[in-house]
PDB file of N, CA and C in Angstrom:
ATOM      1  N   UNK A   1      70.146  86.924 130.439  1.00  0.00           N
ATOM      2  CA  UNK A   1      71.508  86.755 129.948  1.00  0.00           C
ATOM      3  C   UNK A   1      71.894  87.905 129.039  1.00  0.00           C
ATOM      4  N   UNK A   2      71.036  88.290 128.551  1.00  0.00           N
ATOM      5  CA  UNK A   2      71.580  89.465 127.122  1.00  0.00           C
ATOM      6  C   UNK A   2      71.338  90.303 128.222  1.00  0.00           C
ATOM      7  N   UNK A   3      71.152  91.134 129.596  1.00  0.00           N
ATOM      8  CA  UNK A   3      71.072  92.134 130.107  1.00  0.00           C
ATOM      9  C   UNK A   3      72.812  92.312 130.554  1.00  0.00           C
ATOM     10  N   UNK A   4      73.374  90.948 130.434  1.00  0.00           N
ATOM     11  CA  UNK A   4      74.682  91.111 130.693  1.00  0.00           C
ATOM     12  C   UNK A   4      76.134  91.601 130.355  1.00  0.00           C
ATOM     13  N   UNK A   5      75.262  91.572 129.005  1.00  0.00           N
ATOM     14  CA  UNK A   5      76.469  91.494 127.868  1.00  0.00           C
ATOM     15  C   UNK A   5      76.216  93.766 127.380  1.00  0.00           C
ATOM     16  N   UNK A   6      77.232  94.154 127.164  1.00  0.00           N
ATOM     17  CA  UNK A   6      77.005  95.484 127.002  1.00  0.00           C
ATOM     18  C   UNK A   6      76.243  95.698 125.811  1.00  0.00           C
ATOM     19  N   UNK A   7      75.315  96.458 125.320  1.00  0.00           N
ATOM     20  CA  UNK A   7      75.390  97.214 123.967  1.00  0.00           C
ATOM     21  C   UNK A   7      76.549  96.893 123.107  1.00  0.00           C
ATOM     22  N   UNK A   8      76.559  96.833 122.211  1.00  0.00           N
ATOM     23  CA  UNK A   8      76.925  96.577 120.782  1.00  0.00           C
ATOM     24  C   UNK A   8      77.121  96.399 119.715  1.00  0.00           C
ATOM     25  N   UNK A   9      77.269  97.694 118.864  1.00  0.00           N
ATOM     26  CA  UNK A   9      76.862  97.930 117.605  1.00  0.00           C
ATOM     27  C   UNK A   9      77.389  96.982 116.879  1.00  0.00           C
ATOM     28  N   UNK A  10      77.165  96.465 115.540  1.00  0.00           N
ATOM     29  CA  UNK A  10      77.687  95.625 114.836  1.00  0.00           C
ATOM     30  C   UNK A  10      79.285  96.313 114.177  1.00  0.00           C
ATOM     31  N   UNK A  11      78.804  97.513 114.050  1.00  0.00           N
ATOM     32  CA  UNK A  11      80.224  98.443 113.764  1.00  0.00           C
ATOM     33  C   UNK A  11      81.423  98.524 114.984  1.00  0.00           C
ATOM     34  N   UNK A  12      80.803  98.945 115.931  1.00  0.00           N
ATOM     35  CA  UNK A  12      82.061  98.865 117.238  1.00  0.00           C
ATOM     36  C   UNK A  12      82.464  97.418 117.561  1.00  0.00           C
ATOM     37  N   UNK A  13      81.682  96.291 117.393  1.00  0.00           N
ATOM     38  CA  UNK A  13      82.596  94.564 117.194  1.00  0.00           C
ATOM     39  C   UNK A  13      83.278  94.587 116.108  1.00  0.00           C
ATOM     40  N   UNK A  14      83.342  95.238 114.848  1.00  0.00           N
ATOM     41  CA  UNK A  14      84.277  95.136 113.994  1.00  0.00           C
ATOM     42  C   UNK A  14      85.490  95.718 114.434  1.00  0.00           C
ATOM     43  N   UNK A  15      85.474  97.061 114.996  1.00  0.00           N
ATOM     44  CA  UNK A  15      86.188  97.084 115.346  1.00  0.00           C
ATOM     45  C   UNK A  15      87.392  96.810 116.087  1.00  0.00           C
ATOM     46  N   UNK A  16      86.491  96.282 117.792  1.00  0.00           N
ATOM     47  CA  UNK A  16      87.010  95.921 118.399  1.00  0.00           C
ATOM     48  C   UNK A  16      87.776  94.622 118.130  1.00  0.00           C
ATOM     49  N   UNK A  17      86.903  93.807 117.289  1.00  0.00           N
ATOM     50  CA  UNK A  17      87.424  92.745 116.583  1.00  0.00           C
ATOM     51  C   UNK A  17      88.935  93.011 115.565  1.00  0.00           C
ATOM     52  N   UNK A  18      89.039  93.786 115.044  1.00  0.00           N
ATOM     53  CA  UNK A  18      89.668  94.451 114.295  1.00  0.00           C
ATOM     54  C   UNK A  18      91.286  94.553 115.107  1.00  0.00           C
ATOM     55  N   UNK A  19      91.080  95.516 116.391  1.00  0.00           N
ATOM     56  CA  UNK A  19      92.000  95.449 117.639  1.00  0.00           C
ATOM     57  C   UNK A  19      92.260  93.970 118.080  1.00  0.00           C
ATOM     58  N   UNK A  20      91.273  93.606 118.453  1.00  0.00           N
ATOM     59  CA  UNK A  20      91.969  91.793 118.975  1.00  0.00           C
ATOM     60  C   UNK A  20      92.653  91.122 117.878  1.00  0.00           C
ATOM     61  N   UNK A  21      92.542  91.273 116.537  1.00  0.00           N
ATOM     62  CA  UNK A  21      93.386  90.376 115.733  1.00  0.00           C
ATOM     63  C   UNK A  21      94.325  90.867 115.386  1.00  0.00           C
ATOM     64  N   UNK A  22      94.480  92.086 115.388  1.00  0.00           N
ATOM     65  CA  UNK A  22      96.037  92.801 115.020  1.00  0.00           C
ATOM     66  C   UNK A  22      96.852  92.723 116.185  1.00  0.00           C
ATOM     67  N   UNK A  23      96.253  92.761 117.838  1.00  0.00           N
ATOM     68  CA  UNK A  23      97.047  92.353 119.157  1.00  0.00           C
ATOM     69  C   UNK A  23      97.756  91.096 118.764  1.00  0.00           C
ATOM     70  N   UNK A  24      96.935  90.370 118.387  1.00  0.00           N
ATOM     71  CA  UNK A  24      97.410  88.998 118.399  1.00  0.00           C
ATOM     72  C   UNK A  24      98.144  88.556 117.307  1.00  0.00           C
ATOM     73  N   UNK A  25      98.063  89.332 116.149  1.00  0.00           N
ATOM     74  CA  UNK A  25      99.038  89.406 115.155  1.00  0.00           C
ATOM     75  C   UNK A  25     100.406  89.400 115.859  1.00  0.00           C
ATOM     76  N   UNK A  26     100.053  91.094 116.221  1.00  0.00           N
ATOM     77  CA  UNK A  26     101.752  91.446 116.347  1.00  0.00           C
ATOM     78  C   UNK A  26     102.228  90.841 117.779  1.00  0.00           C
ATOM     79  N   UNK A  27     101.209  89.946 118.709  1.00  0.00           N
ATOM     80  CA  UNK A  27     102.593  89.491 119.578  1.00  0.00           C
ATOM     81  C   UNK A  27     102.542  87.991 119.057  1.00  0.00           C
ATOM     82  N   UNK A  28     102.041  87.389 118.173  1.00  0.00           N
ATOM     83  CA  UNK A  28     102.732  86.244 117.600  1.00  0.00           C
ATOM     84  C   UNK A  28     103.802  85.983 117.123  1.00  0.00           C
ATOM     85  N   UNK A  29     103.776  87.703 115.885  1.00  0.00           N
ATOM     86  CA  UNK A  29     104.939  87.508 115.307  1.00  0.00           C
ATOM     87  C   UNK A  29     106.258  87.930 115.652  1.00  0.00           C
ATOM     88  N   UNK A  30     106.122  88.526 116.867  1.00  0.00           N
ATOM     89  CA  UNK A  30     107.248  89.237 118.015  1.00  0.00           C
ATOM     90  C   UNK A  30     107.492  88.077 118.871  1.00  0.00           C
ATOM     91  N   UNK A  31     107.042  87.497 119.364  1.00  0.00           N
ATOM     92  CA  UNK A  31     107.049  86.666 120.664  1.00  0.00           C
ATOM     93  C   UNK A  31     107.068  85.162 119.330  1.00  0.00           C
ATOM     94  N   UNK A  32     106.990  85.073 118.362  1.00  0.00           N
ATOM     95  CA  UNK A  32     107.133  83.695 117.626  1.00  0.00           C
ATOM     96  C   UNK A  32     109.028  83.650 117.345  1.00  0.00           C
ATOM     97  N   UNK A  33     109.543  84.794 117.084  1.00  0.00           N
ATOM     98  CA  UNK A  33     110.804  85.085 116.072  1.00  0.00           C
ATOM     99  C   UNK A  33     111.408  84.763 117.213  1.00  0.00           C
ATOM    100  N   UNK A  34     111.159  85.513 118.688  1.00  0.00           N
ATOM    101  CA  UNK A  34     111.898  85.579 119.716  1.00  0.00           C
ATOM    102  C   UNK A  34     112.094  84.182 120.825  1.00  0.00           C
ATOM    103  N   UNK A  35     111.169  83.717 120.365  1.00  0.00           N
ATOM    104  CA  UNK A  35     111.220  82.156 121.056  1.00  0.00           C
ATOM    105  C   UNK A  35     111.593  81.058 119.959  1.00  0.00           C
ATOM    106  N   UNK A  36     110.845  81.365 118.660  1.00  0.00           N
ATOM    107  CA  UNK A  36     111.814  80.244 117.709  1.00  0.00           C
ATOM    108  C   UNK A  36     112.759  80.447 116.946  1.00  0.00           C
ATOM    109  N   UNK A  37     113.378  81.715 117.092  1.00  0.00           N
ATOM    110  CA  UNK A  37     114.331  82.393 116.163  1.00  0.00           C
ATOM    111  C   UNK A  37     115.362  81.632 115.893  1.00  0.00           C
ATOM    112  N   UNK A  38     116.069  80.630 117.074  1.00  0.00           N
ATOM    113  CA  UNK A  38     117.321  79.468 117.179  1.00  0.00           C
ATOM    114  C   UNK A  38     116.582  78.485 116.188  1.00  0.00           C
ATOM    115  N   UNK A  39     115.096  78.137 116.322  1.00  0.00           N
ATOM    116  CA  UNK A  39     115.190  76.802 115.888  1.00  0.00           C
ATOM    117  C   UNK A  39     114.403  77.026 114.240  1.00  0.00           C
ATOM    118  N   UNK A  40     114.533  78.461 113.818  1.00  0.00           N
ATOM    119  CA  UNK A  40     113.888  78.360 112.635  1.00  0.00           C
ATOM    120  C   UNK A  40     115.046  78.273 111.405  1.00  0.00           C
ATOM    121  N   UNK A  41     115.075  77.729 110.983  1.00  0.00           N
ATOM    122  CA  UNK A  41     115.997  77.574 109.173  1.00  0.00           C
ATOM    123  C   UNK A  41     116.080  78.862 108.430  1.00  0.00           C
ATOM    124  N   UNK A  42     116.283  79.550 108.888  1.00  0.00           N
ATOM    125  CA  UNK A  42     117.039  80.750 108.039  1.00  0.00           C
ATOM    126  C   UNK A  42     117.909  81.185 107.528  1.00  0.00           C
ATOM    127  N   UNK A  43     118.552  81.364 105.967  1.00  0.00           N
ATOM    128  CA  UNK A  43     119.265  81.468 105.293  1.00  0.00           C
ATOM    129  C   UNK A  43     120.285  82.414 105.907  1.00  0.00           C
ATOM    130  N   UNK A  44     121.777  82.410 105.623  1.00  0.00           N
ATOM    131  CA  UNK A  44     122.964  82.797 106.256  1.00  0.00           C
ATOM    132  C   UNK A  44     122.642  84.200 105.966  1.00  0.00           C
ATOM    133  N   UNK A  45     122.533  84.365 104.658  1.00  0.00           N
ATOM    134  CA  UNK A  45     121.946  85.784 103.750  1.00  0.00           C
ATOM    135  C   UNK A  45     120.769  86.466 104.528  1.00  0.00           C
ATOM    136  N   UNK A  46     119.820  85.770 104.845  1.00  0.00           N
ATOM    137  CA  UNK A  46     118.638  86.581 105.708  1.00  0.00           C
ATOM    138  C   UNK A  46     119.170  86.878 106.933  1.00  0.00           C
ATOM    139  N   UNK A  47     119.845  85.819 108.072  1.00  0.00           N
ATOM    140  CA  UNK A  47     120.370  86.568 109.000  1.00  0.00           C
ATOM    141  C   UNK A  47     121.178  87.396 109.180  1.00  0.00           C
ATOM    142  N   UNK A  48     121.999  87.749 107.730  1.00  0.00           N
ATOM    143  CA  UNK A  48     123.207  88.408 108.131  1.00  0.00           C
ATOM    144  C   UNK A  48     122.260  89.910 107.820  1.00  0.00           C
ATOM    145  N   UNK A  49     121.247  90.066 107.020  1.00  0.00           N
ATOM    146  CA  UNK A  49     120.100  91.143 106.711  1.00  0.00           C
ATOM    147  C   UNK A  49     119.450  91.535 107.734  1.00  0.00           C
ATOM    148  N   UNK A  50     118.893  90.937 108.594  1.00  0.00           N
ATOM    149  CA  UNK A  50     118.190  90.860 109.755  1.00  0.00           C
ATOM    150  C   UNK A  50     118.921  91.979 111.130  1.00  0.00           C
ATOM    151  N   UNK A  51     120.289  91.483 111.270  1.00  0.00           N
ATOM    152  CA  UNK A  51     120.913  92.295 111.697  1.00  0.00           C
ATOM    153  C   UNK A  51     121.057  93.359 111.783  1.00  0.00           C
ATOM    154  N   UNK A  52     120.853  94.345 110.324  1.00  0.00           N
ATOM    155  CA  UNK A  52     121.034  95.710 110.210  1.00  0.00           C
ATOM    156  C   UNK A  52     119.194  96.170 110.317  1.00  0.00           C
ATOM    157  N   UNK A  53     118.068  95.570 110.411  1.00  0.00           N
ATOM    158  CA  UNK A  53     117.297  96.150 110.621  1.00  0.00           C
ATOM    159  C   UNK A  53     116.771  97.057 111.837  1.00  0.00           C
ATOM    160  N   UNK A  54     117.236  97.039 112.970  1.00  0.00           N
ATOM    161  CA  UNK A  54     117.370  98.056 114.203  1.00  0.00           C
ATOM    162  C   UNK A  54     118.202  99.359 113.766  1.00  0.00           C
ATOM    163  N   UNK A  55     119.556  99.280 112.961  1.00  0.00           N
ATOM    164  CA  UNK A  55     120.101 100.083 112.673  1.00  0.00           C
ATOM    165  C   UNK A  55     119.182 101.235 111.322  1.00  0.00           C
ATOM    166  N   UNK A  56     118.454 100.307 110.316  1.00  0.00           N
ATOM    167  CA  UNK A  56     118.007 101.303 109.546  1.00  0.00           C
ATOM    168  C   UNK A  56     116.344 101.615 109.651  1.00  0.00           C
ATOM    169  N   UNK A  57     115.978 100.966 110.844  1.00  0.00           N
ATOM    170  CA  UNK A  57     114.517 101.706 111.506  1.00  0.00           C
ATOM    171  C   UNK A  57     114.964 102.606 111.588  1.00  0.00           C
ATOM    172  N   UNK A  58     116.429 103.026 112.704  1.00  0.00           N
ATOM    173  CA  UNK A  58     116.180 103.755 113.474  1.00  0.00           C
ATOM    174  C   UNK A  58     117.036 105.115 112.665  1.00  0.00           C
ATOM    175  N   UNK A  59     117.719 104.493 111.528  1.00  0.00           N
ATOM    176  CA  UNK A  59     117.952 106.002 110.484  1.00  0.00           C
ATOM    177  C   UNK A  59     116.752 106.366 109.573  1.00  0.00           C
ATOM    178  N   UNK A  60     115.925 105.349 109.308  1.00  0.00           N
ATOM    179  CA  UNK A  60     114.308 106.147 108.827  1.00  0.00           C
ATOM    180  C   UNK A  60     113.971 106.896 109.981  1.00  0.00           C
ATOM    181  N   UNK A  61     114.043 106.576 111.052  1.00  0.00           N
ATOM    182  CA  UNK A  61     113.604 107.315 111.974  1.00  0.00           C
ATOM    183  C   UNK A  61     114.050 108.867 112.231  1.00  0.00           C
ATOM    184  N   UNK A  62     115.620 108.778 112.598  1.00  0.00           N
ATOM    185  CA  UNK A  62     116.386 109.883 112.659  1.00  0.00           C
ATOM    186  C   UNK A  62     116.652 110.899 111.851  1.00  0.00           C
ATOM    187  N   UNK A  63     116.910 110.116 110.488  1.00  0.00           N
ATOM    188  CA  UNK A  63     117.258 111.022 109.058  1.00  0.00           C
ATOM    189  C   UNK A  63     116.608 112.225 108.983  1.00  0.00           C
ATOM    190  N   UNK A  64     114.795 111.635 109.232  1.00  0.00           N
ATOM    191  CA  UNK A  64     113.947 112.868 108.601  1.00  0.00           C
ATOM    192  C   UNK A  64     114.262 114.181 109.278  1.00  0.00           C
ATOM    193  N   UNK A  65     114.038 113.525 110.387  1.00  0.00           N
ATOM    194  CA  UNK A  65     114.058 114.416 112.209  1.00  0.00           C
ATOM    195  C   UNK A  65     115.126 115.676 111.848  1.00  0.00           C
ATOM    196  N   UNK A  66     116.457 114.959 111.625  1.00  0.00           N
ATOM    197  CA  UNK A  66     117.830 116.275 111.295  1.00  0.00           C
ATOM    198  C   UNK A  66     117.564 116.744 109.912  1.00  0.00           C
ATOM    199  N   UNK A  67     117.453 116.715 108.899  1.00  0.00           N
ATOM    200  CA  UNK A  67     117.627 116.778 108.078  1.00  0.00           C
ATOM    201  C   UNK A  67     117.163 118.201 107.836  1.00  0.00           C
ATOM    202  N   UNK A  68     117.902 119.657 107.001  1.00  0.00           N
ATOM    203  CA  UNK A  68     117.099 121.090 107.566  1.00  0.00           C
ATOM    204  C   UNK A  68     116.427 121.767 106.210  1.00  0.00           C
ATOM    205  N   UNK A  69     115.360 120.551 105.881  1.00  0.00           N
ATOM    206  CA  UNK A  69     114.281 121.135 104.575  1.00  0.00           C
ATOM    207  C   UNK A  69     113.550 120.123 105.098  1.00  0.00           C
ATOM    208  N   UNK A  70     112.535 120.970 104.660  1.00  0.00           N
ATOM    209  CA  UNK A  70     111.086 119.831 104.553  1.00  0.00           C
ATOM    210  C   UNK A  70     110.352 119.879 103.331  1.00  0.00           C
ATOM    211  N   UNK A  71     109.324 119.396 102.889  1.00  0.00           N
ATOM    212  CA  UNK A  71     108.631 119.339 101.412  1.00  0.00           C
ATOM    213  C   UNK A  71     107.858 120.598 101.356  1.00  0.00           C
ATOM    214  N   UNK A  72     108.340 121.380 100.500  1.00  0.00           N
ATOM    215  CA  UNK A  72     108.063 122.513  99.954  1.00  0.00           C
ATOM    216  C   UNK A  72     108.412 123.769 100.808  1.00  0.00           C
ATOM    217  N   UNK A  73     109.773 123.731 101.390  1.00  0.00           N
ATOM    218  CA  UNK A  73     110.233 124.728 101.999  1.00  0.00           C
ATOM    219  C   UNK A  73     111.996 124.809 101.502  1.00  0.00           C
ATOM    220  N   UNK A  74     112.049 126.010 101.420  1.00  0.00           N
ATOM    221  CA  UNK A  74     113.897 125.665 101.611  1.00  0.00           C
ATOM    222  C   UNK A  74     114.518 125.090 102.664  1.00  0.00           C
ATOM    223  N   UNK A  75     115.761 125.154 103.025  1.00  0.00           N
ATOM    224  CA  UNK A  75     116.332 124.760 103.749  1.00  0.00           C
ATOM    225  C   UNK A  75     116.406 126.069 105.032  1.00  0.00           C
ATOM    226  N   UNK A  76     116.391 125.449 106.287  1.00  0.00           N
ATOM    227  CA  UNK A  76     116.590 126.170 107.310  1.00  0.00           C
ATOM    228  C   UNK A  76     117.296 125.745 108.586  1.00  0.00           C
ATOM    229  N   UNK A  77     117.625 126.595 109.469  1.00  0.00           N
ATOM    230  CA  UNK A  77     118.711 126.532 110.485  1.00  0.00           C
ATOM    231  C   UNK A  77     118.250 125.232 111.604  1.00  0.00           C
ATOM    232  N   UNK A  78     118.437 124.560 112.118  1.00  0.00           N
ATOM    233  CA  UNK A  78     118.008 123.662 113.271  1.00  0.00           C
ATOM    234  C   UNK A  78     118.846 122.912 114.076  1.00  0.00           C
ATOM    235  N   UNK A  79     118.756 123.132 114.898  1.00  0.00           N
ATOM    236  CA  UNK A  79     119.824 122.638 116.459  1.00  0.00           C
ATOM    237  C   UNK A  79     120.155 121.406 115.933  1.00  0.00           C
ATOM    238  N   UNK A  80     119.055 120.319 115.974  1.00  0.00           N
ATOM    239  CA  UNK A  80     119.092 119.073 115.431  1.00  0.00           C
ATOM    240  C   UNK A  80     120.024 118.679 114.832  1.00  0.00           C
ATOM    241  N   UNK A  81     120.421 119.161 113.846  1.00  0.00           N
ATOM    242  CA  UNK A  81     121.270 118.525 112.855  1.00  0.00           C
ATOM    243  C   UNK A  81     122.688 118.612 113.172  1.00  0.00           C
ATOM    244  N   UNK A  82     122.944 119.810 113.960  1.00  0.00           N
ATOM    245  CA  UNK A  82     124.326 120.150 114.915  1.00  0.00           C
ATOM    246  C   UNK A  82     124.585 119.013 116.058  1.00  0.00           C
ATOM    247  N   UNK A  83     123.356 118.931 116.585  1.00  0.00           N
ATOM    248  CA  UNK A  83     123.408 117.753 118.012  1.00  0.00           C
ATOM    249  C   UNK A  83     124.015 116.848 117.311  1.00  0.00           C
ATOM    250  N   UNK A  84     123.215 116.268 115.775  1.00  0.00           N
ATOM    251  CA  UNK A  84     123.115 114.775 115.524  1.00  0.00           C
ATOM    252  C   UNK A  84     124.865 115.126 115.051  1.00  0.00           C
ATOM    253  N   UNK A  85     125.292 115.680 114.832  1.00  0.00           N
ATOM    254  CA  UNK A  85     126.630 116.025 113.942  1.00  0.00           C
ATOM    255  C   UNK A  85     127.546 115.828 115.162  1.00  0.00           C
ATOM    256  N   UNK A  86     127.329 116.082 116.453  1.00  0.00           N
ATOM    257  CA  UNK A  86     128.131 115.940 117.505  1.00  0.00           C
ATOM    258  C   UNK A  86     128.206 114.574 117.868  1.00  0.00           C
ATOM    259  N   UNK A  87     126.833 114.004 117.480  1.00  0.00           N
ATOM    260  CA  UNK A  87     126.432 112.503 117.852  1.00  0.00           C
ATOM    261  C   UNK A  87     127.365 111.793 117.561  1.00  0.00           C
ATOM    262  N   UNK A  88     127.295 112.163 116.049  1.00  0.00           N
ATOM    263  CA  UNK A  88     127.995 111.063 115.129  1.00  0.00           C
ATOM    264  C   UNK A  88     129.532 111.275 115.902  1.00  0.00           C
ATOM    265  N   UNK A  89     130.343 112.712 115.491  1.00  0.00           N
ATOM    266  CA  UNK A  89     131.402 112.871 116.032  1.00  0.00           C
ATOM    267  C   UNK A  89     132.023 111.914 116.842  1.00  0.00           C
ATOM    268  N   UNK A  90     130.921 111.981 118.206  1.00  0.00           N
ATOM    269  CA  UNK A  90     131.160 111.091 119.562  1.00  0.00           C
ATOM    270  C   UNK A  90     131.067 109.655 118.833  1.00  0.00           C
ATOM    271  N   UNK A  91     130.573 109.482 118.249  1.00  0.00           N
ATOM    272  CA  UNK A  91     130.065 107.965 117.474  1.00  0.00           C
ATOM    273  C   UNK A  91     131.666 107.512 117.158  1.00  0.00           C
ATOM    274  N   UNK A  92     132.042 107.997 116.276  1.00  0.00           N
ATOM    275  CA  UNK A  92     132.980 107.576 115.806  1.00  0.00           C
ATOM    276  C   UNK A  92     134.850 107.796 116.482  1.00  0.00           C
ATOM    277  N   UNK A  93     134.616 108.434 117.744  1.00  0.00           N
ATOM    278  CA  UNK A  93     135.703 108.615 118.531  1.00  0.00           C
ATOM    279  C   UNK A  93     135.652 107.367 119.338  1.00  0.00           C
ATOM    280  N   UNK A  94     134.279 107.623 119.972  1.00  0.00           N
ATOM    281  CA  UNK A  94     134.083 106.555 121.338  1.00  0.00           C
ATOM    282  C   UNK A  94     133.961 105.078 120.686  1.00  0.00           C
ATOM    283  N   UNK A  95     132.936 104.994 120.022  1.00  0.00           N
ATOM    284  CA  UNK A  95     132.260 103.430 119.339  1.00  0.00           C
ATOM    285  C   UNK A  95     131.475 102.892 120.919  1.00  0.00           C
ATOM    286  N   UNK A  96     130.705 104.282 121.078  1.00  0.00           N
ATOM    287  CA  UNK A  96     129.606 103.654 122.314  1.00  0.00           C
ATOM    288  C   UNK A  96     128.225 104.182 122.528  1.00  0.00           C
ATOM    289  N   UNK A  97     127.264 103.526 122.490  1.00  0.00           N
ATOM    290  CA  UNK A  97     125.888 104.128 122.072  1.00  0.00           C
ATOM    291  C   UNK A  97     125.476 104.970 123.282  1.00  0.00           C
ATOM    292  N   UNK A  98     126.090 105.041 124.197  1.00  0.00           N
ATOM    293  CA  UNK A  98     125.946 105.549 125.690  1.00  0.00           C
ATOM    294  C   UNK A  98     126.101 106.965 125.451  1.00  0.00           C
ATOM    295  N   UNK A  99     127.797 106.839 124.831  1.00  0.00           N
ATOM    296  CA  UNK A  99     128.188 108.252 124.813  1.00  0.00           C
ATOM    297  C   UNK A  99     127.361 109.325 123.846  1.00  0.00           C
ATOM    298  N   UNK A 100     127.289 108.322 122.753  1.00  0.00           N
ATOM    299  CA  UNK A 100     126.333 108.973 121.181  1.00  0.00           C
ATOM    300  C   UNK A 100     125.067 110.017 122.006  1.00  0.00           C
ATOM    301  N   UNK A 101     124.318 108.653 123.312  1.00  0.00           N
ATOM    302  CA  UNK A 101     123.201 109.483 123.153  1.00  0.00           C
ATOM    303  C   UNK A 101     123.315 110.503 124.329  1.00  0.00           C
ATOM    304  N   UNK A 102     124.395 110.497 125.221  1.00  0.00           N
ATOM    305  CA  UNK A 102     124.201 111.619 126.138  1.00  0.00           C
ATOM    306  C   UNK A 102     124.593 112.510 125.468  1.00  0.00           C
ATOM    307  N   UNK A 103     126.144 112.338 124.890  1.00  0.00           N
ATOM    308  CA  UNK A 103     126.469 113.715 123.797  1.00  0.00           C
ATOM    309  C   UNK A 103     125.493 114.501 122.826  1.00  0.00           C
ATOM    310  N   UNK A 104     124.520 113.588 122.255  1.00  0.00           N
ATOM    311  CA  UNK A 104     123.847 113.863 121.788  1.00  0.00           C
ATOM    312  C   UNK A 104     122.400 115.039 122.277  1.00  0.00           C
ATOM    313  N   UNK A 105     121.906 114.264 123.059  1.00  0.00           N
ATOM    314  CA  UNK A 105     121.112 115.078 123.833  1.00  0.00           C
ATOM    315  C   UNK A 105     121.465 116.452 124.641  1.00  0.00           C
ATOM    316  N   UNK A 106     122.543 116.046 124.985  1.00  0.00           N
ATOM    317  CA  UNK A 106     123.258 117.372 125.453  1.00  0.00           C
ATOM    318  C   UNK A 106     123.715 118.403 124.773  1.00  0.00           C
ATOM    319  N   UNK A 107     123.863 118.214 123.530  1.00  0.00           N
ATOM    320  CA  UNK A 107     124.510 119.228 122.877  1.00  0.00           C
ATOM    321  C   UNK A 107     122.985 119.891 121.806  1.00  0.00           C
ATOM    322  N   UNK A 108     122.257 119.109 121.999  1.00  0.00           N
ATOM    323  CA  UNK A 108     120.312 119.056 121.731  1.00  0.00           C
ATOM    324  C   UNK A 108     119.942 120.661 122.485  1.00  0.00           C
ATOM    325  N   UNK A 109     120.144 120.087 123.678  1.00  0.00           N
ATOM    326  CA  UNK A 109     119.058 120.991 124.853  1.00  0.00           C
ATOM    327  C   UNK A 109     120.620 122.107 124.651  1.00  0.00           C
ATOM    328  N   UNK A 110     121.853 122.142 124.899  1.00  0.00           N
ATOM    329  CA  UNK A 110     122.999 123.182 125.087  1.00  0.00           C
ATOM    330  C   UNK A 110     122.473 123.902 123.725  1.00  0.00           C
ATOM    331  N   UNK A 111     122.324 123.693 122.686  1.00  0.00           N
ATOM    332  CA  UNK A 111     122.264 124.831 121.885  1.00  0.00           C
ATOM    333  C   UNK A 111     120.935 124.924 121.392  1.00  0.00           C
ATOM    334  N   UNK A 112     119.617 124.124 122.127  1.00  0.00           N
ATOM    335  CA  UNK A 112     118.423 125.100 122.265  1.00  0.00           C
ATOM    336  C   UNK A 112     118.873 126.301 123.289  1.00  0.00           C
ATOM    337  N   UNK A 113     119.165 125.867 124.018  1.00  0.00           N
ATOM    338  CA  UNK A 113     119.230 126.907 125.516  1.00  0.00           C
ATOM    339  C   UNK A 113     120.138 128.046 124.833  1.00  0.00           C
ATOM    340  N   UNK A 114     121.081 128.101 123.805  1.00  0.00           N
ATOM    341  CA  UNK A 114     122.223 129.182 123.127  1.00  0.00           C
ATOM    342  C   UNK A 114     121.472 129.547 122.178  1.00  0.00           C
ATOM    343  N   UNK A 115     120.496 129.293 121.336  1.00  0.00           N
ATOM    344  CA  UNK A 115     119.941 129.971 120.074  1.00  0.00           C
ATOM    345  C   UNK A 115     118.626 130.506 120.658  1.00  0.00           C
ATOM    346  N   UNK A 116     118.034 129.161 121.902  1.00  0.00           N
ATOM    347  CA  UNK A 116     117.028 129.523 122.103  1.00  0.00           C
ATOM    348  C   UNK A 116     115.426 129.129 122.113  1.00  0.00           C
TER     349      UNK A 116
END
């Protein structure tokens, strides 16, 4: 019976152990919100909070990305921040995430391809 079972350090089961409980963490708490989200008691105040969290992942996300300094440099030139500037532009003409991100991307790769 033990010829069956692989090698296994006591260190690589921690690990692996380590991986199986954080799997199962995060699709509990993904797959728990998303199936009991209707029937859980949550304050008017938390859901109305809840809402803007997709929106400010995804400006932690973006902010850093455009933004044209980094820690311990001056400021410098970058396409990025022009695209995202067109983004917004389109953002606020259209009010459509479609347009944001083709405009966006496009005007990304159009003035890599012009600066280079």
């Amino acid at each position: 019976m033990a010829d069956l079972l692989p090698d296994v350090s006591s260190h690589e089961f921690y690990v692996y152990a380590a991986i199986a409980l954080l799997t199962l963490c995060s699709i509990v708490t993904r797959a728990g919100f998303a199936v009991f989200g209707d029937y859980l008691p949550l304050p008017d105040g938390l859901r109305r909070a809840l809402r803007f969290a997709p929106v400010a992942a995804l400006t932690a996300i973006i902010v850093p990305e455009v933004l044209p300094w980094a820690p311990g440099e001056g400021p410098r030139f970058d396409v990025r921040l022009l695209a995202a500037v067109v983004a917004v532009l389109v953002y606020f003409r259209t009010r459509s995430a479609v347009l944001v991100i083709i405009s966006g991307m496009l005007a990304l790769w159009g003035l890599r391809w012009l600066v280079g």
